[in-house]
N, C-alpha and C. Protein backbone atom coordinates (compact mmCIF):
# COMPACT_ATOMS: atom_id res chain seq x y z
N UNK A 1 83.13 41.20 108.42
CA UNK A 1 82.54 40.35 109.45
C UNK A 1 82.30 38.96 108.88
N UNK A 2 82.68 38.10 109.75
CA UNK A 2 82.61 36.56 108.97
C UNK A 2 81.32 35.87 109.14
N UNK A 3 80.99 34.93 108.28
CA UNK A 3 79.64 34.45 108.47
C UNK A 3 79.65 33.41 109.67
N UNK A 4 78.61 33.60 110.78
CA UNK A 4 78.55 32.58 111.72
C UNK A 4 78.77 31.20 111.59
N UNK A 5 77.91 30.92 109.98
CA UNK A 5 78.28 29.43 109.79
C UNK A 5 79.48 29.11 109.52
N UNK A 6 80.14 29.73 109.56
CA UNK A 6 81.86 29.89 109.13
C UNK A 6 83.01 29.54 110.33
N UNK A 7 82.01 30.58 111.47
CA UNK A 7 82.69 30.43 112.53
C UNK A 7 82.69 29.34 113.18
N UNK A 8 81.53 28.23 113.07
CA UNK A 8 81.15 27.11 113.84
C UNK A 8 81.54 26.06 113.16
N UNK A 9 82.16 26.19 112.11
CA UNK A 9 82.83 25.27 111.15
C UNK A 9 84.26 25.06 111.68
N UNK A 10 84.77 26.51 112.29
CA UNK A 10 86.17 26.34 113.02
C UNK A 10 86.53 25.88 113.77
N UNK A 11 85.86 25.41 114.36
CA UNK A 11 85.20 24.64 115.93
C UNK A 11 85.79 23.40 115.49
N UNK A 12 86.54 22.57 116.51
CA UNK A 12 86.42 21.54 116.11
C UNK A 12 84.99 20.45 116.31
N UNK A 13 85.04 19.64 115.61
CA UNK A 13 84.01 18.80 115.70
C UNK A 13 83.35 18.34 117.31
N UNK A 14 84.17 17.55 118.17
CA UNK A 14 83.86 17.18 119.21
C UNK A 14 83.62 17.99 120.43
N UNK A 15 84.40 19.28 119.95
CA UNK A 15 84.29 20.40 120.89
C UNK A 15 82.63 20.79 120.90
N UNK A 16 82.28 21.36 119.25
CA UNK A 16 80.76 21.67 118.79
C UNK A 16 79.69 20.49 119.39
N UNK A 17 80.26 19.50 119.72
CA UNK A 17 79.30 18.42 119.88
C UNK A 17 78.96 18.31 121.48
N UNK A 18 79.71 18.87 121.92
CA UNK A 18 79.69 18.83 123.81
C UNK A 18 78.70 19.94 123.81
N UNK A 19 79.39 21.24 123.27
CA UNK A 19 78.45 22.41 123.63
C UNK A 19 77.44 22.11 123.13
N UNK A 20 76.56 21.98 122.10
CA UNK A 20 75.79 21.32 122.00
C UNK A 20 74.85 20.22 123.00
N UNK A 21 75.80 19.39 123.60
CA UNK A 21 74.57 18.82 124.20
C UNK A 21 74.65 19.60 125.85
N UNK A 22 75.74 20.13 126.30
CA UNK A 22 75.87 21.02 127.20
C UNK A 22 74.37 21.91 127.36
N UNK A 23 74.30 22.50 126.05
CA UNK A 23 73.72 23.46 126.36
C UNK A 23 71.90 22.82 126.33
N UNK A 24 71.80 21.53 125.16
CA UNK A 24 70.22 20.89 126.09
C UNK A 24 70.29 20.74 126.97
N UNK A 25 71.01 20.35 127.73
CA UNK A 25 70.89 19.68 129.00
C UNK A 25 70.36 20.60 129.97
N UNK A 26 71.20 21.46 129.60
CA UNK A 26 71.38 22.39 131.04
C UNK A 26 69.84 23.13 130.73
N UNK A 27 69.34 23.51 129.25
CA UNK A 27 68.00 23.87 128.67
C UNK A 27 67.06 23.19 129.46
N UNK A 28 67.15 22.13 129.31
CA UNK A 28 66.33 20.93 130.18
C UNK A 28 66.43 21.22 131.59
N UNK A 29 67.17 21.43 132.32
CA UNK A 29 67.64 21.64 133.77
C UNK A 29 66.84 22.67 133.98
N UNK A 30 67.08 23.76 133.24
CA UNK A 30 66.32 25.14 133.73
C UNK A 30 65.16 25.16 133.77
N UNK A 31 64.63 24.13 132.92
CA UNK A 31 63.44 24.45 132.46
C UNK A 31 62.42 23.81 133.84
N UNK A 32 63.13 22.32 134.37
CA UNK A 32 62.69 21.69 135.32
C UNK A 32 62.71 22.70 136.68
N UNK A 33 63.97 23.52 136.74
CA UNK A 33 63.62 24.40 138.16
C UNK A 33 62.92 25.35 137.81
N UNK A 34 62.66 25.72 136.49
CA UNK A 34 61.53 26.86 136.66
C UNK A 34 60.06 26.46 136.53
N UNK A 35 60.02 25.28 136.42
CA UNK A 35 58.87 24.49 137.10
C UNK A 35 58.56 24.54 138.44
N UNK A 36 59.35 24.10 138.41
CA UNK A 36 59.62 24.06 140.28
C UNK A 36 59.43 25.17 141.02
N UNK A 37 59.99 25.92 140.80
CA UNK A 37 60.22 27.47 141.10
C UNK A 37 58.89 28.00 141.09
N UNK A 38 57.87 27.80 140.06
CA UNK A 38 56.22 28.00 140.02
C UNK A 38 55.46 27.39 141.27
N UNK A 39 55.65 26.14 141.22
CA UNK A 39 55.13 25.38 142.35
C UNK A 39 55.03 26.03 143.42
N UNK A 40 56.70 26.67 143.76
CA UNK A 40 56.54 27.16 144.93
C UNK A 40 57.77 26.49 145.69
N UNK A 41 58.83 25.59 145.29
CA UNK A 41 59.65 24.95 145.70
C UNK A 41 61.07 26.27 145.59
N UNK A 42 61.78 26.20 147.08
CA UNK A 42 62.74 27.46 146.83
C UNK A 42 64.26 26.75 146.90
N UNK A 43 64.49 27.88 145.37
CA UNK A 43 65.80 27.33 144.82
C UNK A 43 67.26 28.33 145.50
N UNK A 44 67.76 27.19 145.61
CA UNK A 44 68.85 27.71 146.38
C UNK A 44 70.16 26.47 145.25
N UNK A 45 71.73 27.57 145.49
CA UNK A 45 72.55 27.23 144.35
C UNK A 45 72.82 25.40 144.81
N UNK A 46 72.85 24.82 145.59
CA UNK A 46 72.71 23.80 146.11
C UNK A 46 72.07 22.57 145.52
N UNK A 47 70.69 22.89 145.17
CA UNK A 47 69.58 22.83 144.29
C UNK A 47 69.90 22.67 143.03
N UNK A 48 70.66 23.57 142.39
CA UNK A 48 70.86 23.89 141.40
C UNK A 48 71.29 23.06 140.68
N UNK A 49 72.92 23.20 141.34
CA UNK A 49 74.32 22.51 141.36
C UNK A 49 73.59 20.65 141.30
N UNK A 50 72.78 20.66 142.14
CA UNK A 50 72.44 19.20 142.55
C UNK A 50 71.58 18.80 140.53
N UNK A 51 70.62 19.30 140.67
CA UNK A 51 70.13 19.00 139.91
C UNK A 51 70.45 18.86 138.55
N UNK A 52 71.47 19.70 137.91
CA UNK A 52 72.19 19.93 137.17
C UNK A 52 73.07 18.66 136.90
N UNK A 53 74.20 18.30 138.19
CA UNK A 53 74.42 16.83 137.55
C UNK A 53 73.69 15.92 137.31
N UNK A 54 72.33 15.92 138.08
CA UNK A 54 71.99 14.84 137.83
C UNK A 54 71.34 14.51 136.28
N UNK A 55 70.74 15.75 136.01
CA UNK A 55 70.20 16.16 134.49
C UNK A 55 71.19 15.53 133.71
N UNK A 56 72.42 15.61 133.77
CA UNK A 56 73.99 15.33 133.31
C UNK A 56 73.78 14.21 132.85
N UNK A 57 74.00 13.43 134.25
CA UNK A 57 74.02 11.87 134.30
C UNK A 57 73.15 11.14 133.44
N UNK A 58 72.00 11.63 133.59
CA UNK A 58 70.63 11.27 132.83
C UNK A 58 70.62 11.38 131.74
N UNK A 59 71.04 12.80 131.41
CA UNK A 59 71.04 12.87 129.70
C UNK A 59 72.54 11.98 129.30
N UNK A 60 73.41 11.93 129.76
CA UNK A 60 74.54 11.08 129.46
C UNK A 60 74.00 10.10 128.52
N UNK A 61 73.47 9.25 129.57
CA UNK A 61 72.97 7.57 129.29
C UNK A 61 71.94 7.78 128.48
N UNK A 62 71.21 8.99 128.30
CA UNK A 62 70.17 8.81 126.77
C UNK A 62 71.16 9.11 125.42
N UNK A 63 72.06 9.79 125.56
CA UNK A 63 72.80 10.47 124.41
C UNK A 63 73.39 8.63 124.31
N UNK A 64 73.81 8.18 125.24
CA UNK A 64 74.63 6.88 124.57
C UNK A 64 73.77 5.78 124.21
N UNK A 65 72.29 5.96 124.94
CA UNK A 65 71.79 5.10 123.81
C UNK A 65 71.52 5.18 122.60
N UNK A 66 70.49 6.66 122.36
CA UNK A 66 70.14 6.95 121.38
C UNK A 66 71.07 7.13 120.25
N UNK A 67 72.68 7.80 120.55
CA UNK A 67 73.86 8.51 119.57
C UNK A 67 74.34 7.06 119.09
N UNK A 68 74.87 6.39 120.46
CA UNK A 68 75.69 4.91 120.06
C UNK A 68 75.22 3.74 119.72
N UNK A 69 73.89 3.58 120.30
CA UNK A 69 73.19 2.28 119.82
C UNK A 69 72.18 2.61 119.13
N UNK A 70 71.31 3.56 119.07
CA UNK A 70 70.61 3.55 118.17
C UNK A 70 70.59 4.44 116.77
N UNK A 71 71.46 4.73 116.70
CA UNK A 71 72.21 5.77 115.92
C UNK A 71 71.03 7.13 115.59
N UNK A 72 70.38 7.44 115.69
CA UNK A 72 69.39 8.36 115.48
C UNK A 72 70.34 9.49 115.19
N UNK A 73 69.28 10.99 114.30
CA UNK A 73 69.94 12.44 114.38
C UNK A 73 70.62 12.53 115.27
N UNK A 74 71.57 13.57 115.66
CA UNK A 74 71.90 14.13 116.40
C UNK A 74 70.92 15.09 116.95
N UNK A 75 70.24 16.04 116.39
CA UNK A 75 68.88 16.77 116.59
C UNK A 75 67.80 16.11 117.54
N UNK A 76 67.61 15.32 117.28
CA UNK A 76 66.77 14.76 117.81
C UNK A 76 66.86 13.82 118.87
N UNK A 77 68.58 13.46 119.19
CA UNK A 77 69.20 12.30 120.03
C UNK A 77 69.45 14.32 121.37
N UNK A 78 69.84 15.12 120.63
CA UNK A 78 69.76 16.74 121.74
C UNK A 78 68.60 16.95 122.54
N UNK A 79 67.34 16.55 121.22
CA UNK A 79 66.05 17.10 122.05
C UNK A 79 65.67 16.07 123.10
N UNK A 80 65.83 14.18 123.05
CA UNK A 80 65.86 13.49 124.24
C UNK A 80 66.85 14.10 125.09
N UNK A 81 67.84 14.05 125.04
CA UNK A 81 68.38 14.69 126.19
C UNK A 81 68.51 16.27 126.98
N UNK A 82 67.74 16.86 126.28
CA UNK A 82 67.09 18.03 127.03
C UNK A 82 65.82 17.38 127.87
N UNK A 83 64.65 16.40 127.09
CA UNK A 83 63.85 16.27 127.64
C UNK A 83 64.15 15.54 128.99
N UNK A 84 65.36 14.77 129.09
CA UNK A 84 65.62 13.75 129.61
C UNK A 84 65.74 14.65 131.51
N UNK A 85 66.77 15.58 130.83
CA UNK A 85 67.31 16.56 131.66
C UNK A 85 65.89 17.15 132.59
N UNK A 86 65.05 17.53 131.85
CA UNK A 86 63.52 18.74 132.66
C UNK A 86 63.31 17.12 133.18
N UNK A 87 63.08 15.62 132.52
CA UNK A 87 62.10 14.72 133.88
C UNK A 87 63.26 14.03 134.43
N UNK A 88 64.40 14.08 135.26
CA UNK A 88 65.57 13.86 135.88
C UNK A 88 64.66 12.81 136.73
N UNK A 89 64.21 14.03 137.73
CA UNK A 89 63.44 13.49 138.36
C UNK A 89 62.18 12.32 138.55
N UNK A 90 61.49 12.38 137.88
CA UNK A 90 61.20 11.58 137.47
C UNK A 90 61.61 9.90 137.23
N UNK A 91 62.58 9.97 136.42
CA UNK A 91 63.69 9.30 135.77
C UNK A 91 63.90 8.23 137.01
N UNK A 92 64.80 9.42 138.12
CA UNK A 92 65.65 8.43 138.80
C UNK A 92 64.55 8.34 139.92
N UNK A 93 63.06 8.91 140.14
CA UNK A 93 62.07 7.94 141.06
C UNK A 93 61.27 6.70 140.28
N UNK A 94 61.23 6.70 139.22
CA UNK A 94 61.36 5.39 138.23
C UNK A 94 62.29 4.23 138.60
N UNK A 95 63.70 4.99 138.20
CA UNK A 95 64.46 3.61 138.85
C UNK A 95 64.72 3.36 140.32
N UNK A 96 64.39 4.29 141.15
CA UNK A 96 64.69 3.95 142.66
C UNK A 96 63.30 3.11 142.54
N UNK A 97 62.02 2.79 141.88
CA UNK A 97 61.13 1.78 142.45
C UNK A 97 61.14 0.69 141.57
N UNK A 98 61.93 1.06 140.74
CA UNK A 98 62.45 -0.51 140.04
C UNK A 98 63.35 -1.29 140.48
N UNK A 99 63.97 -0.33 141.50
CA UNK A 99 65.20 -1.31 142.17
C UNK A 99 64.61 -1.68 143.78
N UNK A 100 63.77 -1.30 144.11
CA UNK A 100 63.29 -1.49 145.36
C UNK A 100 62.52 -2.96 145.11
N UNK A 101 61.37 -2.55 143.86
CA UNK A 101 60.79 -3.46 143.73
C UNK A 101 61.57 -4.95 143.32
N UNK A 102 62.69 -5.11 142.61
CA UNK A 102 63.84 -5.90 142.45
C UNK A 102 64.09 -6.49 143.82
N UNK A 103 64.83 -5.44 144.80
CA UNK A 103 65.08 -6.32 145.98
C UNK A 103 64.25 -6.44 146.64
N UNK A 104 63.18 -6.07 146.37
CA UNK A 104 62.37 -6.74 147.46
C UNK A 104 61.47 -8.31 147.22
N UNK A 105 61.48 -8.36 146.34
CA UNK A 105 61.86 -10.05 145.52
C UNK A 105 62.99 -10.87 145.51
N UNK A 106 63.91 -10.30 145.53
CA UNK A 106 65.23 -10.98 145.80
C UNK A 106 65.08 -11.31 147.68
N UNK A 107 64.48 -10.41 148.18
CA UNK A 107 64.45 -10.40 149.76
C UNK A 107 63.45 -11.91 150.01
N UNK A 108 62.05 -11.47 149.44
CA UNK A 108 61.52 -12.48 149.35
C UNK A 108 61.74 -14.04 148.94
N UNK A 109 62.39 -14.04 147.86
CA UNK A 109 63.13 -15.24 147.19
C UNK A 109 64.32 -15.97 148.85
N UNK A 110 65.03 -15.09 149.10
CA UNK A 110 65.77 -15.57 149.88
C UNK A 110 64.97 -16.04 151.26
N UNK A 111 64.32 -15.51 151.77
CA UNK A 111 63.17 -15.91 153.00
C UNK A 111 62.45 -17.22 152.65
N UNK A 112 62.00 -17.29 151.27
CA UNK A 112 61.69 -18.51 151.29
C UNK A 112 62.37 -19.75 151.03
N UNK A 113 63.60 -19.26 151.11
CA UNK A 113 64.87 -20.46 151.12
C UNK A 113 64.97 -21.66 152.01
C-alpha cells in the first residue's frame, strides 16, 4: 500500500491546487447553508447551485488577491477563501451598497449640472 503523501505528489501540481481550493470553497458554501438551514431558511438545489457560484466568484477574487498580489501561504490564502465563500453574502450586500451609494452621487453630481 503506498503512502498517501506519495500519492498526492503524483498529482500534478495545478490539478492539487484547484482541488484544494475547490474543496474550501465549497467548505465555506456548506457551511453558510447550514447556517441558513438553522435559521430556518429552506434549501432547495436551486439555492444551492446559486450559492455555490457565487461562493466561487467570491473566493476567486480573494485567491487572486491574496495568491497573486499579495503573495501570502497558500494555507492561509485557502482559509480566506473558505471564509470568503460562508460570508458570500454578505460580501456582495457590501458591494451592492457601495455601488448604489456610488451612483447615487454620480446621480446627484449630474442634477446639479
Amino acid at each position: 500500500m503506498k503512502n498517501p503523501a506519495k500519492i498526492l505528489e503524483l498529482i500534478p501540481k495545478p490539478v492539487l491546487e484547484f482541488g484544494l481550493f475547490a474543496l474550501s470553497v465549497l467548505t465555506g458554501s456548506f457551511i453558510k447553508l447550514y447556517r441558513q438551514n438553522e435559521v430556518g431558511v429552506k434549501m432547495t438545489m436551486r439555492k444551492v447551485i446559486a450559492e455555490t457560484i457565487v461562493s466561487f466568484f467570491i473566493a476567486g477574487v480573494v485567491y487572486a488577491v491574496f495568491d497573486q498580489f499579495l503573495n501570502f501561504n497558500k494555507l492561509f490564502t485557502y482559509a480566506m477563501c473558505s471564509l470568503a465563500g460562508s460570508m458570500s453574502t454578505k460580501i456582495t450586500k457590501g458591494i451592492e451598497a457601495l455601488l448604489d451609494t456610488g451612483f447615487d452621487k454620480a446621480k446627484s453630481k449630474i442634477n446639479n449640472l
